[in-house]
N, C-alpha and C. Protein backbone atom coordinates (compact mmCIF):
# COMPACT_ATOMS: atom_id res chain seq x y z
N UNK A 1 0.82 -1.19 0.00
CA UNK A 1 0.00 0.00 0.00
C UNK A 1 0.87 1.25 0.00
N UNK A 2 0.70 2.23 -0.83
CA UNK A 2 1.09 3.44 -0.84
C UNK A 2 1.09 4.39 0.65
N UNK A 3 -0.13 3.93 1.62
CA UNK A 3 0.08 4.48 2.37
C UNK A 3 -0.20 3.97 3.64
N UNK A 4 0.70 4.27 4.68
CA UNK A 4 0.63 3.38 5.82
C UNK A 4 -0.27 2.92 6.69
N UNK A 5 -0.28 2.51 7.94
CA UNK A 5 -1.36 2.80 8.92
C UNK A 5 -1.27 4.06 9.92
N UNK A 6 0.24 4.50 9.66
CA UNK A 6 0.79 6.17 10.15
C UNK A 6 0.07 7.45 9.31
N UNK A 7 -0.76 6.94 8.43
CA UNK A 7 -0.38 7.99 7.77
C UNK A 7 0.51 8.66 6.55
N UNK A 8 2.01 7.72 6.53
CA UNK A 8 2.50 8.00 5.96
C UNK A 8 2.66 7.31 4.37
N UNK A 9 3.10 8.63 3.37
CA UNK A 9 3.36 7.72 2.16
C UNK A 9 4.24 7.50 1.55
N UNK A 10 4.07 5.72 1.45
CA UNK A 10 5.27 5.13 1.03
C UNK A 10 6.24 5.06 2.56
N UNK A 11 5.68 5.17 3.56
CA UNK A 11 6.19 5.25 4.93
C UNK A 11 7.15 6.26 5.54
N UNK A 12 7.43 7.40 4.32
CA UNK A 12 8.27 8.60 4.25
C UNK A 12 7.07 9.86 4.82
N UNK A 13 6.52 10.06 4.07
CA UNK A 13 5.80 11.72 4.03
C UNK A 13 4.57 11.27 4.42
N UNK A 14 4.78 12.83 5.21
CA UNK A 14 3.03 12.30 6.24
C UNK A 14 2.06 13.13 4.50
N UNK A 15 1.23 12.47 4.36
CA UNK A 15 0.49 13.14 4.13
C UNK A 15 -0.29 14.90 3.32
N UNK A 16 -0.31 15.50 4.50
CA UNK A 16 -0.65 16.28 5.25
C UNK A 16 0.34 17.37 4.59
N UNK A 17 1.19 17.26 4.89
CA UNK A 17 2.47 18.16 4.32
C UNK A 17 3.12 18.00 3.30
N UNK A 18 2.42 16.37 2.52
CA UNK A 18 2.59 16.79 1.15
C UNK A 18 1.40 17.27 0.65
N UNK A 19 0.40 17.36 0.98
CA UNK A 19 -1.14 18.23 0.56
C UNK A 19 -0.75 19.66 0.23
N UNK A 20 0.48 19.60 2.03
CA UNK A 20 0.38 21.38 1.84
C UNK A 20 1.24 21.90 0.35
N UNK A 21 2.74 21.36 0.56
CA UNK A 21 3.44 21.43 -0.22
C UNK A 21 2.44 21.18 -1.84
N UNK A 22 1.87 20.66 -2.55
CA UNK A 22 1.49 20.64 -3.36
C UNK A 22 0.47 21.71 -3.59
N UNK A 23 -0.02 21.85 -2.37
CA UNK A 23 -1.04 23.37 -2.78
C UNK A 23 -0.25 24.65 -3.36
N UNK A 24 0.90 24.81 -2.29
CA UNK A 24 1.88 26.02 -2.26
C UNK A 24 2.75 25.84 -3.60
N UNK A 25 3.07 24.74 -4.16
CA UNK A 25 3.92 24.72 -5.52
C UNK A 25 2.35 25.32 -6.53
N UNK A 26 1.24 24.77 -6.57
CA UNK A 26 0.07 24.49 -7.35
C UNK A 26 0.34 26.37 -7.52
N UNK A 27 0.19 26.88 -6.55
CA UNK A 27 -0.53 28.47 -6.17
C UNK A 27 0.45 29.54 -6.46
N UNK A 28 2.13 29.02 -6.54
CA UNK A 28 3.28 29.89 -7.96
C UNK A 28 3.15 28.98 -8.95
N UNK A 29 3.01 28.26 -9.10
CA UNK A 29 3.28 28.04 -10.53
C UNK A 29 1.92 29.12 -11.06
N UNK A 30 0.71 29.42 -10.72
CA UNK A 30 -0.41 30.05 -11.33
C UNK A 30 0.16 31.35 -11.01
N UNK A 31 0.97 31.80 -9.80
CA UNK A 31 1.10 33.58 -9.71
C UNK A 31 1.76 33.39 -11.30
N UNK A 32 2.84 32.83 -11.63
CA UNK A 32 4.04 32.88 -12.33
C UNK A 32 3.61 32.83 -13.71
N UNK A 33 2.18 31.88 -13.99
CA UNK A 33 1.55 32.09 -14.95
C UNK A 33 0.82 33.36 -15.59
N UNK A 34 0.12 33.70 -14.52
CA UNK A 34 -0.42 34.98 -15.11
C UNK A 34 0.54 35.98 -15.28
N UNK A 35 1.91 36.20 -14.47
CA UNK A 35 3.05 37.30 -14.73
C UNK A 35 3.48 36.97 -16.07
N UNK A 36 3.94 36.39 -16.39
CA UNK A 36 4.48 35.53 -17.47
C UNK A 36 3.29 35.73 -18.85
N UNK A 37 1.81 36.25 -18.70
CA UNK A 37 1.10 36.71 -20.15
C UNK A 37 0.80 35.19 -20.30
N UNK A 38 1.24 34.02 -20.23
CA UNK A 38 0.51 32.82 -20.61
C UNK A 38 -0.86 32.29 -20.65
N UNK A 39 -1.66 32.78 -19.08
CA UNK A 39 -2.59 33.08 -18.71
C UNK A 39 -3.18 34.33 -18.10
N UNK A 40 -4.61 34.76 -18.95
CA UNK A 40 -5.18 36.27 -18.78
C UNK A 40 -6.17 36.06 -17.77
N UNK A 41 -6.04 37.28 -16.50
CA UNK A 41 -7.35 36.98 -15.89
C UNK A 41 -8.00 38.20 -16.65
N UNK A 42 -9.38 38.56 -15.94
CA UNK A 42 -10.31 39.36 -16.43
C UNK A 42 -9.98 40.78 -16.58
N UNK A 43 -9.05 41.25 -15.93
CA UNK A 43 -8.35 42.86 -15.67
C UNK A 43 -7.64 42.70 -16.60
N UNK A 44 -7.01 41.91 -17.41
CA UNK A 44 -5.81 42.35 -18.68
C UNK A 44 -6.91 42.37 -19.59
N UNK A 45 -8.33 42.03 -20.25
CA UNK A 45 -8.48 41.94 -21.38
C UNK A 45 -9.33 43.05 -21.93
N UNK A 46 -8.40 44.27 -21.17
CA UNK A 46 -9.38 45.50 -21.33
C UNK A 46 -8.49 45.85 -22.76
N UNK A 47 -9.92 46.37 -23.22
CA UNK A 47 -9.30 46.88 -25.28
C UNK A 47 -8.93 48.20 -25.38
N UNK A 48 -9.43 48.76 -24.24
CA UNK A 48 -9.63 50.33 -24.29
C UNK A 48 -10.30 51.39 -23.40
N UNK A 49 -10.93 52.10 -23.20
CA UNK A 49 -11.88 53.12 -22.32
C UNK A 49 -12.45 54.12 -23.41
N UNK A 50 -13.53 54.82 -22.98
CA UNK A 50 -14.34 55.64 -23.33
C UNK A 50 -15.22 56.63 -22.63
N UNK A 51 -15.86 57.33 -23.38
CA UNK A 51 -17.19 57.62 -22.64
C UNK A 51 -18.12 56.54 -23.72
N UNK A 52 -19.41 56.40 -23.28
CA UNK A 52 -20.73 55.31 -23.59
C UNK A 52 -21.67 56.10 -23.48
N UNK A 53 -22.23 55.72 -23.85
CA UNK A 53 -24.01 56.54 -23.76
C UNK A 53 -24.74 54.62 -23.41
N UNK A 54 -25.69 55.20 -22.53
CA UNK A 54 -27.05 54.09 -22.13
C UNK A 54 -28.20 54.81 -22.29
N UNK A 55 -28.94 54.35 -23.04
CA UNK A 55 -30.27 54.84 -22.65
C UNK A 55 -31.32 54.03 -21.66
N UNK A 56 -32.01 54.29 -20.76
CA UNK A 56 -32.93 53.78 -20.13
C UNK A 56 -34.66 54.23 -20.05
N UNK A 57 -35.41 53.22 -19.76
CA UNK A 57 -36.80 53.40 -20.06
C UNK A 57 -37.58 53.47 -18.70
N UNK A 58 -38.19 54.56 -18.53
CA UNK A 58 -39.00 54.25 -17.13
C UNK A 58 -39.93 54.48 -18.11
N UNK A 59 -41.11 53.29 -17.17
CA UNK A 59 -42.23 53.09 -17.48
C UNK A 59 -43.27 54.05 -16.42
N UNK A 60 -44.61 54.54 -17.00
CA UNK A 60 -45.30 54.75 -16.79
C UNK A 60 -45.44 55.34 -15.33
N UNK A 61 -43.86 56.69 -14.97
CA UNK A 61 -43.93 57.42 -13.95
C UNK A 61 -44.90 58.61 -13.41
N UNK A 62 -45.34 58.51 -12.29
CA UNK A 62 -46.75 59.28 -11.70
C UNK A 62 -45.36 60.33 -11.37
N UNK A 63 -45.88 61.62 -11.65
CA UNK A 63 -44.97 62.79 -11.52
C UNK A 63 -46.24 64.35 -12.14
N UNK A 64 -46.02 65.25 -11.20
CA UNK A 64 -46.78 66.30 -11.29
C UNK A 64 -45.93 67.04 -12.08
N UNK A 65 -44.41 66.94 -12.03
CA UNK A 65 -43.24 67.50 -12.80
C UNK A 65 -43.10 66.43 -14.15
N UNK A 66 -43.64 66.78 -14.94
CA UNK A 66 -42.77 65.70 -16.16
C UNK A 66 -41.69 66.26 -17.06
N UNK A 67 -41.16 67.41 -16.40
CA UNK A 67 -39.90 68.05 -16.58
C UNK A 67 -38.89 67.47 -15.70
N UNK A 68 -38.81 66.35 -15.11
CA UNK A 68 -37.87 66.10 -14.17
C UNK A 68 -36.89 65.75 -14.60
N UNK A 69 -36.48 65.15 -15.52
CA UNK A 69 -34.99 65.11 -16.27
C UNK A 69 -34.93 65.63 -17.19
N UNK A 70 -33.80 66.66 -16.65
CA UNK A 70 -33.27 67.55 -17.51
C UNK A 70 -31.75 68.00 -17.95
N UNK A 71 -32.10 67.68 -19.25
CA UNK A 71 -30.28 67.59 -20.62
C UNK A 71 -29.34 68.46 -19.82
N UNK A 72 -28.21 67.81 -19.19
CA UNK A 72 -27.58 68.74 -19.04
C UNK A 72 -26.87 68.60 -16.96
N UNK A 73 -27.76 68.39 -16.86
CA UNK A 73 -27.72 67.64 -15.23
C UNK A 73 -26.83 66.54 -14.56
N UNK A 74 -27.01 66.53 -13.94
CA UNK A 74 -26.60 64.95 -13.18
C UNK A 74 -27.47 64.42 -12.74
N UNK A 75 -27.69 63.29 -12.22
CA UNK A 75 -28.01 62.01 -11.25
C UNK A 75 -27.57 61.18 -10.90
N UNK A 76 -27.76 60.20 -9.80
CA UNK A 76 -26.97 59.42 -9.14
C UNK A 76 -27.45 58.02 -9.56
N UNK A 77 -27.19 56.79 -10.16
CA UNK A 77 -27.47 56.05 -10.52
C UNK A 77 -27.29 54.43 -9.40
N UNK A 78 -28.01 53.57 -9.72
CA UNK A 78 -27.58 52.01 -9.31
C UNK A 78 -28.23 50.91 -10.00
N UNK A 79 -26.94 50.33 -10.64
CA UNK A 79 -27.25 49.13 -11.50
C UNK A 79 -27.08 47.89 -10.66
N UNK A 80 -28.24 46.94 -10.40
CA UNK A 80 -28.25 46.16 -10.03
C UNK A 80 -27.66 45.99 -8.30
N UNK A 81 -28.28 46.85 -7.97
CA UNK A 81 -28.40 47.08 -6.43
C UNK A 81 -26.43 47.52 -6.23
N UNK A 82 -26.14 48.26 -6.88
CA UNK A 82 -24.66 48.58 -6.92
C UNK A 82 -24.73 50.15 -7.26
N UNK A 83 -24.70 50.68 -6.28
CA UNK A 83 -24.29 52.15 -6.61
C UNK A 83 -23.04 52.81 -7.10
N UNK A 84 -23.73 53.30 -8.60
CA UNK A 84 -22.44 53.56 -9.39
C UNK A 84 -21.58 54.94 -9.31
N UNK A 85 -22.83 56.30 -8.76
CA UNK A 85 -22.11 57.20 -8.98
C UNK A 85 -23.10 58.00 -9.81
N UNK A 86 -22.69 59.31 -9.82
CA UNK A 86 -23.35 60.36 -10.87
C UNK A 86 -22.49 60.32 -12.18
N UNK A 87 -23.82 60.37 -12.87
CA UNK A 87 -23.35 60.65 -14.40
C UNK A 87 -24.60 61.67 -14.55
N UNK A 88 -24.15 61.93 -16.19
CA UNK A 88 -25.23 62.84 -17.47
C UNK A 88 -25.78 62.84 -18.34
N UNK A 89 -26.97 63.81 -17.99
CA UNK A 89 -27.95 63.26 -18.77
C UNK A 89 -28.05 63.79 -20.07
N UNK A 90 -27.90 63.13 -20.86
CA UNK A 90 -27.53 63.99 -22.31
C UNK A 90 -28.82 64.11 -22.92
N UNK A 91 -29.98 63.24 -23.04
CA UNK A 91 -31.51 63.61 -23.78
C UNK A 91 -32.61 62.65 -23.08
N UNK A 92 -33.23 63.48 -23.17
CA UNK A 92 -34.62 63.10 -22.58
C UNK A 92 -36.09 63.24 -23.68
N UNK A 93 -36.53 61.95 -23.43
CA UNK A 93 -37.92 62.02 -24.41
C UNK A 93 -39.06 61.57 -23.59
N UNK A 94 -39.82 62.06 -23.45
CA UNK A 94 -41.24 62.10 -22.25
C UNK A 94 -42.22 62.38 -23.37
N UNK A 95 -42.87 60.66 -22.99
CA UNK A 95 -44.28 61.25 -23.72
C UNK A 95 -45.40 60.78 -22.73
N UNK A 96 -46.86 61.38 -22.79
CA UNK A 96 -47.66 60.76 -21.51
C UNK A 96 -48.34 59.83 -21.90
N UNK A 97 -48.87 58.67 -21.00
CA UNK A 97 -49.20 57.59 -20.64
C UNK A 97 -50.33 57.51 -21.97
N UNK A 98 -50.40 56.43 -22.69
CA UNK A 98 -51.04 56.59 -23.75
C UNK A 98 -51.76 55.30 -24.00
N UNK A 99 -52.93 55.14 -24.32
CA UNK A 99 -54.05 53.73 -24.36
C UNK A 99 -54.41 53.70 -25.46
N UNK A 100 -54.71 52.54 -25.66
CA UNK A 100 -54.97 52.35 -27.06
C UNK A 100 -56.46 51.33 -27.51
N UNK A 101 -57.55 51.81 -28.01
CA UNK A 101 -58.70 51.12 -28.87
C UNK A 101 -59.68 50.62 -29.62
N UNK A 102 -60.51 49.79 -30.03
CA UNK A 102 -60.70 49.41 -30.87
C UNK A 102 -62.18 50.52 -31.45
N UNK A 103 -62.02 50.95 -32.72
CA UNK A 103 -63.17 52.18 -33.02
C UNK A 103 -64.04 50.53 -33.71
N UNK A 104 -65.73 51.31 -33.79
CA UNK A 104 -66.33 50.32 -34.62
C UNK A 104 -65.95 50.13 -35.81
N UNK A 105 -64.97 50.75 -36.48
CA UNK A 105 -64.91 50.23 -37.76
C UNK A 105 -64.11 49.79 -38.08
N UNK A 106 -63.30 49.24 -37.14
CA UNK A 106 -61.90 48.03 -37.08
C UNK A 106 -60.69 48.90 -37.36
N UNK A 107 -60.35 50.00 -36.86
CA UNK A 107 -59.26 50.66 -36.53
C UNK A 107 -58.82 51.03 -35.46
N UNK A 108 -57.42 51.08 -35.23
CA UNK A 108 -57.03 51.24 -33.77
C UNK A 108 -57.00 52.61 -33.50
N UNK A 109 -57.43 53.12 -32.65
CA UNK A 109 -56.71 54.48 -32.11
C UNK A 109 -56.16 54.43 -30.58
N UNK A 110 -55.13 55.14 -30.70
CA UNK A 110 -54.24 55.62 -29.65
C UNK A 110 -54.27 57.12 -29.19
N UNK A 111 -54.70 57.71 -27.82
CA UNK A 111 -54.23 58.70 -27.60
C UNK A 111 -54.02 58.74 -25.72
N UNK A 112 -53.86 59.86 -25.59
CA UNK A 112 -53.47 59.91 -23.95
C UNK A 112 -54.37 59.33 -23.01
N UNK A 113 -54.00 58.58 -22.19
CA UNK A 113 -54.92 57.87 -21.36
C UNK A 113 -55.50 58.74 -20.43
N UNK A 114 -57.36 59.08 -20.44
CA UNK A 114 -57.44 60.01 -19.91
C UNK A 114 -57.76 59.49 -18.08
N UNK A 115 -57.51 58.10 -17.55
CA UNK A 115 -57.33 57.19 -16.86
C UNK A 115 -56.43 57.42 -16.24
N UNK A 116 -55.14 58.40 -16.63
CA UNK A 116 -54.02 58.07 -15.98
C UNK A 116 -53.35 59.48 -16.35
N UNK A 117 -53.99 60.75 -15.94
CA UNK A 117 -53.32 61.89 -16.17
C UNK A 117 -52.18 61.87 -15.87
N UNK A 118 -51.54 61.66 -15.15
CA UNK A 118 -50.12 61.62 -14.79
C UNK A 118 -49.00 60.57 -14.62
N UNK A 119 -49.27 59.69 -15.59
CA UNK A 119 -48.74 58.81 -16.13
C UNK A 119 -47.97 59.05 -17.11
N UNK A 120 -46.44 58.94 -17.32
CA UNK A 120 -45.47 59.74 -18.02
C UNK A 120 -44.42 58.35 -18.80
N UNK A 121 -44.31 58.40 -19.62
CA UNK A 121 -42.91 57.33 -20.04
C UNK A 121 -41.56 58.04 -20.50
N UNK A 122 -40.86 57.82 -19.70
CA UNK A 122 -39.54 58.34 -20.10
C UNK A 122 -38.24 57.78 -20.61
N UNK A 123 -37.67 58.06 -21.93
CA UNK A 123 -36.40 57.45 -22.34
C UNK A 123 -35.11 58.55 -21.70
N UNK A 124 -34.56 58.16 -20.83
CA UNK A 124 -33.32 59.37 -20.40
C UNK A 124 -32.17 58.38 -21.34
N UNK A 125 -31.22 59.08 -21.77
CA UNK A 125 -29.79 58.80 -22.47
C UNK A 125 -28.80 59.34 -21.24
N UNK A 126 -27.45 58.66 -20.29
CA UNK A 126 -27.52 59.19 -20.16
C UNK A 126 -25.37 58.96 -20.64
N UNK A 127 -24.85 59.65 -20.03
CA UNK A 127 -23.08 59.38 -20.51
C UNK A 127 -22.62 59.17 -19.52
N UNK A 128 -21.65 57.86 -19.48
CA UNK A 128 -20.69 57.80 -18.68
C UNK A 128 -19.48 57.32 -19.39
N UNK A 129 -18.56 57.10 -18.62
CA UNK A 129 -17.05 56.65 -18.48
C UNK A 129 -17.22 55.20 -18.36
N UNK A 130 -16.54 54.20 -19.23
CA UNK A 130 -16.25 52.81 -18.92
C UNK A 130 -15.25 52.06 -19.63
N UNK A 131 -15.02 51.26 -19.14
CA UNK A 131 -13.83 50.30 -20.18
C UNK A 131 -14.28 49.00 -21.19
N UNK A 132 -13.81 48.92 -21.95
CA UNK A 132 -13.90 48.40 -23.07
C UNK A 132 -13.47 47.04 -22.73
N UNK A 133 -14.35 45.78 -22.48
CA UNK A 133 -13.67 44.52 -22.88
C UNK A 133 -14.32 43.61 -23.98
N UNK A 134 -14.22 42.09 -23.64
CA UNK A 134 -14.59 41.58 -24.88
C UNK A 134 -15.99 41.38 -24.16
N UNK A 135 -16.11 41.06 -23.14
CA UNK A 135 -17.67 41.55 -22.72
C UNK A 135 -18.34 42.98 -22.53
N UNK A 136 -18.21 43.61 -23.12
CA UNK A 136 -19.01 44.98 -23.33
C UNK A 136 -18.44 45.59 -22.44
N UNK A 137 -19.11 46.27 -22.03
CA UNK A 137 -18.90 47.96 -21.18
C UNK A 137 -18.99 47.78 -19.56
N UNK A 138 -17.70 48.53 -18.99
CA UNK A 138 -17.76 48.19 -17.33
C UNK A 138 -17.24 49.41 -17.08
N UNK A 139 -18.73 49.91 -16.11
CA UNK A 139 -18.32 51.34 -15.39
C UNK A 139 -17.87 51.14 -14.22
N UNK A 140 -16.68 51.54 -13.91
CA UNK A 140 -16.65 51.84 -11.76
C UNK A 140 -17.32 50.11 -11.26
N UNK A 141 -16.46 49.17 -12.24
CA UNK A 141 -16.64 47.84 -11.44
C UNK A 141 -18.16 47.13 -12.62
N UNK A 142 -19.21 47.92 -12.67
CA UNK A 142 -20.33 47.24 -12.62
C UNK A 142 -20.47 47.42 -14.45
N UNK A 143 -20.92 45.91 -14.63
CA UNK A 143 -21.18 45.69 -16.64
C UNK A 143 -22.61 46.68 -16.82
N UNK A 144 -22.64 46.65 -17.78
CA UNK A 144 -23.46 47.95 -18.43
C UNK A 144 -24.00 47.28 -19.44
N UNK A 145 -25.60 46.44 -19.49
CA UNK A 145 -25.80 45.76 -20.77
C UNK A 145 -27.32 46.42 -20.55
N UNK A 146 -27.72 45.75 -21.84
CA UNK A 146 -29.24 45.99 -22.10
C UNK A 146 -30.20 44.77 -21.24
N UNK A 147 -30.97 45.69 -20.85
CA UNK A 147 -31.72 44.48 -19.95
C UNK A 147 -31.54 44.68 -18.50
N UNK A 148 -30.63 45.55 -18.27
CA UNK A 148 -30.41 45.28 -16.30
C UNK A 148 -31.18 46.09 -15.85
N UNK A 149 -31.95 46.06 -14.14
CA UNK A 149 -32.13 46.97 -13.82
C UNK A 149 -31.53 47.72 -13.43
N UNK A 150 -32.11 49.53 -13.49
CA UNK A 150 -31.23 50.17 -12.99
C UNK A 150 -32.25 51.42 -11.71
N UNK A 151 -31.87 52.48 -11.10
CA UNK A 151 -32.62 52.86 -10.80
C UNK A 151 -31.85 54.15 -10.41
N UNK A 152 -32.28 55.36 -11.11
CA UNK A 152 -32.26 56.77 -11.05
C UNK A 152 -32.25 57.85 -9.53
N UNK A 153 -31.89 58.32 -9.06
CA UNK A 153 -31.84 59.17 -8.18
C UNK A 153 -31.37 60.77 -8.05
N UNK A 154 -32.16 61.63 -8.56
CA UNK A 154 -31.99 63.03 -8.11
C UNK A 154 -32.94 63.67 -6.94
N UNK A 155 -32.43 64.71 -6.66
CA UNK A 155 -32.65 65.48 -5.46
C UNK A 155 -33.98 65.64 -4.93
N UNK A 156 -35.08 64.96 -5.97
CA UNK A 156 -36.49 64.71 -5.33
C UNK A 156 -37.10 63.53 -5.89
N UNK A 157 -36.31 62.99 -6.44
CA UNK A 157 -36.80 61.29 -6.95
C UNK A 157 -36.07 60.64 -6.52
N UNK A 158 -36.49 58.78 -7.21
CA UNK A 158 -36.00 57.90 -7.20
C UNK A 158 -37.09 57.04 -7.62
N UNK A 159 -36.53 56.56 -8.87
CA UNK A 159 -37.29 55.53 -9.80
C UNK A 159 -36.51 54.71 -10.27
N UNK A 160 -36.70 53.10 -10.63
CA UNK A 160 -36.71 52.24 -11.07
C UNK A 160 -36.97 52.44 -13.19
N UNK A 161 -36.19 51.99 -13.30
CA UNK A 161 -35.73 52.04 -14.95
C UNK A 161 -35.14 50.79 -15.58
N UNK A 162 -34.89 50.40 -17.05
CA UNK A 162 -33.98 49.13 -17.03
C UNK A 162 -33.46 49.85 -18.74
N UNK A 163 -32.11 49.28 -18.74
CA UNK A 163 -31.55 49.95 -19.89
C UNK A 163 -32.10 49.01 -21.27
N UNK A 164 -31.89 49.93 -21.88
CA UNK A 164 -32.71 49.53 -22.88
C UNK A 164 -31.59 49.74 -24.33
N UNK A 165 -30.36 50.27 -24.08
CA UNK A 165 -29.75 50.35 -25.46
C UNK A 165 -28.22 51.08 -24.99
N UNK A 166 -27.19 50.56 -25.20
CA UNK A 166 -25.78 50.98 -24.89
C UNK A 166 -24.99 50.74 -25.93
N UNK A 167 -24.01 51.71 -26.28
CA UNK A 167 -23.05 52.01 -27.44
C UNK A 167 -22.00 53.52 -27.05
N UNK A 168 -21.08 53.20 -27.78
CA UNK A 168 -19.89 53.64 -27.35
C UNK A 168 -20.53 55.10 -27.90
N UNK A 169 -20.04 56.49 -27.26
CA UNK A 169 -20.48 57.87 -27.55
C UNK A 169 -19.71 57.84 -28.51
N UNK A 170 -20.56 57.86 -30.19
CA UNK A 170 -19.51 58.26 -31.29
C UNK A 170 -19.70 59.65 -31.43
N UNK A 171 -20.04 60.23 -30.76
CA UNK A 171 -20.14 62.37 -31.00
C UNK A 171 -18.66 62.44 -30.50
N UNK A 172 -17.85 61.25 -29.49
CA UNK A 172 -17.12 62.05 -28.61
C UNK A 172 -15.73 61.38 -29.21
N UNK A 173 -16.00 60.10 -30.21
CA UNK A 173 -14.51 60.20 -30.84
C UNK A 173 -13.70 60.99 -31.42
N UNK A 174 -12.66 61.78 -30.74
CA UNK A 174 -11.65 62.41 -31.44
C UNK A 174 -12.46 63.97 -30.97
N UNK A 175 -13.11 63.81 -30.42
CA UNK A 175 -13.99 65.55 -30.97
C UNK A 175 -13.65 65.80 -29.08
N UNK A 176 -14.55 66.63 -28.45
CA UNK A 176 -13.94 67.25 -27.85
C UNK A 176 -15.96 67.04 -26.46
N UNK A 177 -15.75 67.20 -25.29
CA UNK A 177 -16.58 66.71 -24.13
C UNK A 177 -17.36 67.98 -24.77
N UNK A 178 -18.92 68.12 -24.87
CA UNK A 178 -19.97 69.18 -24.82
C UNK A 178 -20.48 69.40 -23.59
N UNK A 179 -19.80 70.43 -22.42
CA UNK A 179 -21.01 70.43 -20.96
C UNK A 179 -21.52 71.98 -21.61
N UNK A 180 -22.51 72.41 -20.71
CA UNK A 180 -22.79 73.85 -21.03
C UNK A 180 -21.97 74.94 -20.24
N UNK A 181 -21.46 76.00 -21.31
CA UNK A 181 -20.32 76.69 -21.01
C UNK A 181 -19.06 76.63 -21.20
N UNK A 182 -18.78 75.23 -21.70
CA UNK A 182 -17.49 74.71 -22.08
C UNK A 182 -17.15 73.84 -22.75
N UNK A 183 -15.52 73.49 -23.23
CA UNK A 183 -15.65 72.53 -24.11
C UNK A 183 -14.20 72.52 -23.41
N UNK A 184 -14.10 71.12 -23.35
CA UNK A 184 -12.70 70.36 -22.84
C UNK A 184 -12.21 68.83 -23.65
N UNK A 185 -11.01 68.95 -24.47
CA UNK A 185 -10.65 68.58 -25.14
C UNK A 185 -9.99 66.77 -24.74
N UNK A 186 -10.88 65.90 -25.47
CA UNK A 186 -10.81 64.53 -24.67
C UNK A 186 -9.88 63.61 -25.93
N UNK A 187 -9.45 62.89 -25.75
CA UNK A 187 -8.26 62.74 -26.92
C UNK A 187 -8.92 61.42 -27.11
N UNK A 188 -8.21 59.96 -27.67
CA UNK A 188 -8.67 58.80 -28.34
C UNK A 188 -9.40 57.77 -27.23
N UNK A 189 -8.53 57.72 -26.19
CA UNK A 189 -9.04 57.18 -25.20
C UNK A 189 -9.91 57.12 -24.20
N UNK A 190 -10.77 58.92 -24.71
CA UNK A 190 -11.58 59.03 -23.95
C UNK A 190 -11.70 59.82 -22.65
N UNK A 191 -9.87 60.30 -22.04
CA UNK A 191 -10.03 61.01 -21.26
C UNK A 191 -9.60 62.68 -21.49
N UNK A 192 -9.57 63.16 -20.59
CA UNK A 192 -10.05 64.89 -20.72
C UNK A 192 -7.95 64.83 -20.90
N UNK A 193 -7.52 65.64 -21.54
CA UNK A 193 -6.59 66.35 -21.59
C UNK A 193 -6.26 67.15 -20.66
C-alpha cells in the first residue's frame, strides 16, 4: 500500500504536508503564470476606455413635474443594487401615458390615457465613463448591458428604470466633451486632456 497505517506515504511523508506542499507549488506556478502573459485573468483583457451613452426606459412614472430630467444635469445612478455614482444626462424624451382602442370600424386608435393623467414614459440617455472589454462595457466595477435593472436618483426622486440600449459615444470620438459653457478637449481614449 502506498500508504501506511501512520499515515504516511510510502512510509516517508506524512500526508498532510505533502497536501500542503502541493497546494503552495500548485498556487506559484499560477502567480508565475499569469506574470508571465501565458494566462489572462479578467483585468488584462481590457481593449480600451471611453465615454458610452445608455439609454434607459422608465415606465409609466406618476410625476406632477414631467420636466424632471433635464439635458444637461446629473443624477446618481444604481445598476443592479450597486451604486455607481453620478453621471449625465444627455436627452430626454417624455411622452404621456397613452391607451390604445378598438373604433367600430376596425381601426385602432391611440391617444393619452385620460385614466391616468399623470402617467409619463420616459427614455433618459444618459453618458458615462467605462472600459472596453470583450464583454461589453464596465463602469466603476459594474457591466453595463441591455436588460439590467437600474434605478435613477436626483434630489427629489428615485425611480426604477432598465436599460434599454448601450453604445460607445460616437459624438465624442476624437472631438472634444460638450457640458454647457465649455468645451474640454478629450483625446482617443476618452479622457479629458
Amino acid at each position: 500500500m502506498m500508504i501506511d497505517s501512520s499515515g504516511k506515504l510510502f512510509g516517508k511523508i506524512n500526508v498532510i504536508d505533502f497536501s500542503g506542499l502541493a497546494l503552495a507549488l500548485l498556487i506559484t506556478l499560477g502567480i508565475m503564470a499569469v506574470q508571465s502573459g501565458m494566462y489572462k485573468t479578467s483585468g488584462q483583457v481590457i481593449k480600451g476606455e471611453g465615454d458610452i451613452r445608455y439609454t434607459i426606459y422608465i415606465r409609466n412614472l406618476k410625476t406632477q413635474q414631467p420636466d424632471i430630467f433635464v439635458p444637461g444635469h446629473k443624477l446618481s445612478i444604481t445598476i443592479r443594487n450597486q451604486p455607481r455614482g453620478e453621471v449625465q444626462i444627455v436627452q430626454v424624451k417624455q411622452t404621456p401615458k397613452r391607451t390604445s382602442f378598438m373604433l367600430p370600424t376596425g381601426t385602432l386608435k391611440t391617444m393619452e390615457d385620460p385614466a391616468d393623467p399623470l402617467g409619463n414614459d420616459y427614455m433618459v440617455t444618459l453618458r458615462d465613463h467605462a472600459l472596453f472589454t470583450n464583454d461589453g462595457y464596465v463602469t466603476e466595477g459594474i457591466k453595463v448591458k441591455i436588460g439590467l435593472n437600474i434605478e435613477v436618483e436626483g434630489k427629489n426622486y428615485r425611480v426604477p428604470g432598465m436599460i434599454i440600449g448601450v453604445e460607445e459615444d460616437a459624438k465624442l470620438k476624437g472631438s472634444s466633451t460638450e457640458t454647457p459653457g465649455n468645451s474640454v478637449p478629450v483625446s482617443q481614449t476618452g479622457k479629458k486632456s
